[in-house]
Protein backbone atom coordinates (compact mmCIF):
# COMPACT_ATOMS: atom_id res chain seq x y z
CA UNK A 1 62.96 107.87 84.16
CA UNK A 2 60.07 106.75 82.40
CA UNK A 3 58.73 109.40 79.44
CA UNK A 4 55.56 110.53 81.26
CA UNK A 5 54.33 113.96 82.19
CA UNK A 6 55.37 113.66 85.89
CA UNK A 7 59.00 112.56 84.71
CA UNK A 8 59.51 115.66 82.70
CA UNK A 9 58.60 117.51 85.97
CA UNK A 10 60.93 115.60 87.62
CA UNK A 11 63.76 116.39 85.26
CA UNK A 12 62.75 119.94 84.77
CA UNK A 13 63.28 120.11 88.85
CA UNK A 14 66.71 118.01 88.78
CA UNK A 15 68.01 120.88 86.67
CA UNK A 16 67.40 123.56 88.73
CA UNK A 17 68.69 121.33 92.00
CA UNK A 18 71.90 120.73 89.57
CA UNK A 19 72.09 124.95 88.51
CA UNK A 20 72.41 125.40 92.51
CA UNK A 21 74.64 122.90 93.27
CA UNK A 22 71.99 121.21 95.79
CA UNK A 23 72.83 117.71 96.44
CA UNK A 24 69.82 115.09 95.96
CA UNK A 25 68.84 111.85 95.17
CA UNK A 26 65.42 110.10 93.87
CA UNK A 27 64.81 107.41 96.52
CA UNK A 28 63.89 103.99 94.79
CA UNK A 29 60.24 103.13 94.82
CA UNK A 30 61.46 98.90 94.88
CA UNK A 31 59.38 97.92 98.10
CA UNK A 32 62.02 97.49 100.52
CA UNK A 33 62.36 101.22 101.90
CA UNK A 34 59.36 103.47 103.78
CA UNK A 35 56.26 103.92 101.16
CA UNK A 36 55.09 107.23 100.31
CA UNK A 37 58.32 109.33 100.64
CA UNK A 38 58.32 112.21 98.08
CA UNK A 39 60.14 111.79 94.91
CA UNK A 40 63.35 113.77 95.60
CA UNK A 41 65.25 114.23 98.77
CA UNK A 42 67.73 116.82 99.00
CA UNK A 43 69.90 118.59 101.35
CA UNK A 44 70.52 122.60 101.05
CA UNK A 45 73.46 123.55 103.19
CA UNK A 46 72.10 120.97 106.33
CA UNK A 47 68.47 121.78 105.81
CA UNK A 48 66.05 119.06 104.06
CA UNK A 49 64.19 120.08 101.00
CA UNK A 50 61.42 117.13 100.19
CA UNK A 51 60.22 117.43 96.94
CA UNK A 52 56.50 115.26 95.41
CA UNK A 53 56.51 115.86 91.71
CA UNK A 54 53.24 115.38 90.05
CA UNK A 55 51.89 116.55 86.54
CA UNK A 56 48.33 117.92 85.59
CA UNK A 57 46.01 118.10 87.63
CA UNK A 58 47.00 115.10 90.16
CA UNK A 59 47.43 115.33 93.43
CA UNK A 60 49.54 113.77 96.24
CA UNK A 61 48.36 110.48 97.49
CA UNK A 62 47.01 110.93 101.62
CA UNK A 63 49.76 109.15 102.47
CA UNK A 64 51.73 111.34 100.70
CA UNK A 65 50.45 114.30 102.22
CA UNK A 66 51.19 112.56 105.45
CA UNK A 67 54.74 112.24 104.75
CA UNK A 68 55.25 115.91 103.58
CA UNK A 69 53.67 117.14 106.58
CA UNK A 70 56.03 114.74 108.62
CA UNK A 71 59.01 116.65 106.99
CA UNK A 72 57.82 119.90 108.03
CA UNK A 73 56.70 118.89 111.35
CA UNK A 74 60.54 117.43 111.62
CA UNK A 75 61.60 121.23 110.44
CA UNK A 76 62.35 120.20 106.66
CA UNK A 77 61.02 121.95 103.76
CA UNK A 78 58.53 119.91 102.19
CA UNK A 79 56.75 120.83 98.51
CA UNK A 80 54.43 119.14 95.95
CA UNK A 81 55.82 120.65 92.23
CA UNK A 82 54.26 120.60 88.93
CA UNK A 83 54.93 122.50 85.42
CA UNK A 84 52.58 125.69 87.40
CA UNK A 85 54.87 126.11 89.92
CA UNK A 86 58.43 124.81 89.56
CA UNK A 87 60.14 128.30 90.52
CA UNK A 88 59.08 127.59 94.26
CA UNK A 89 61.97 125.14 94.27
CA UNK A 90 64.44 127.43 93.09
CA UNK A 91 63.10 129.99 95.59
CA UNK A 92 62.80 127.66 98.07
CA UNK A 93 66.62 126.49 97.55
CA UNK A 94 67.87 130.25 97.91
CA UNK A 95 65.51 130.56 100.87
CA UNK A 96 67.91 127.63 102.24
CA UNK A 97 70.55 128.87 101.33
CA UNK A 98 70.25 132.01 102.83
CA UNK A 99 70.30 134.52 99.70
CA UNK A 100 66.62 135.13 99.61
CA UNK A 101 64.65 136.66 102.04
């Protein structure tokens, strides 16, 4: 990952995803696959977790948005994490999991 605020996000994220043992992946941005999906996929005991990192004060692109809603019109969990917020994923992946009400 490139050194820029939204990849420290990213790896800040990736280490709470590896603490919980979630499995993940970041899906290539190279053209060839759907545009617009968020920046990490993961799977949390057969649920989907989508996860749009951004940094500052950006915000998700429209189609972005459109994609995240897609996700949780599909049933998945689907979040848009910065540096402000990044223990919703780790409450989020309990949630999943089951040990969090």
């Amino acid at each position: 990952m490139a050194a820029t605020p939204e990849s420290a996000v990213k790896k800040r994220v990736k280490a709470i995803l590896d603490k919980h043992g979630v499995y993940h992946f970041f899906p290539p941005a190279n053209g060839y696959g759907r545009t617009s999906i968020p920046d990490i996929i993961c799977c949390v005991d057969g649920k989907l977790l989508a996860i749009e990192c951004k940094a500052g004060k950006n915000q998700p692109t429209a189609l972005q948005e459109r994609e995240l809603e897609l996700i949780r019109k599909a049933g998945g969990v689907a979040l848009v994490v910065r540096e402000t917020n990044l223990d919703d994923v780790e409450v989020n992946v309990l949630r999943l999991k089951g040990t969090l009400c």
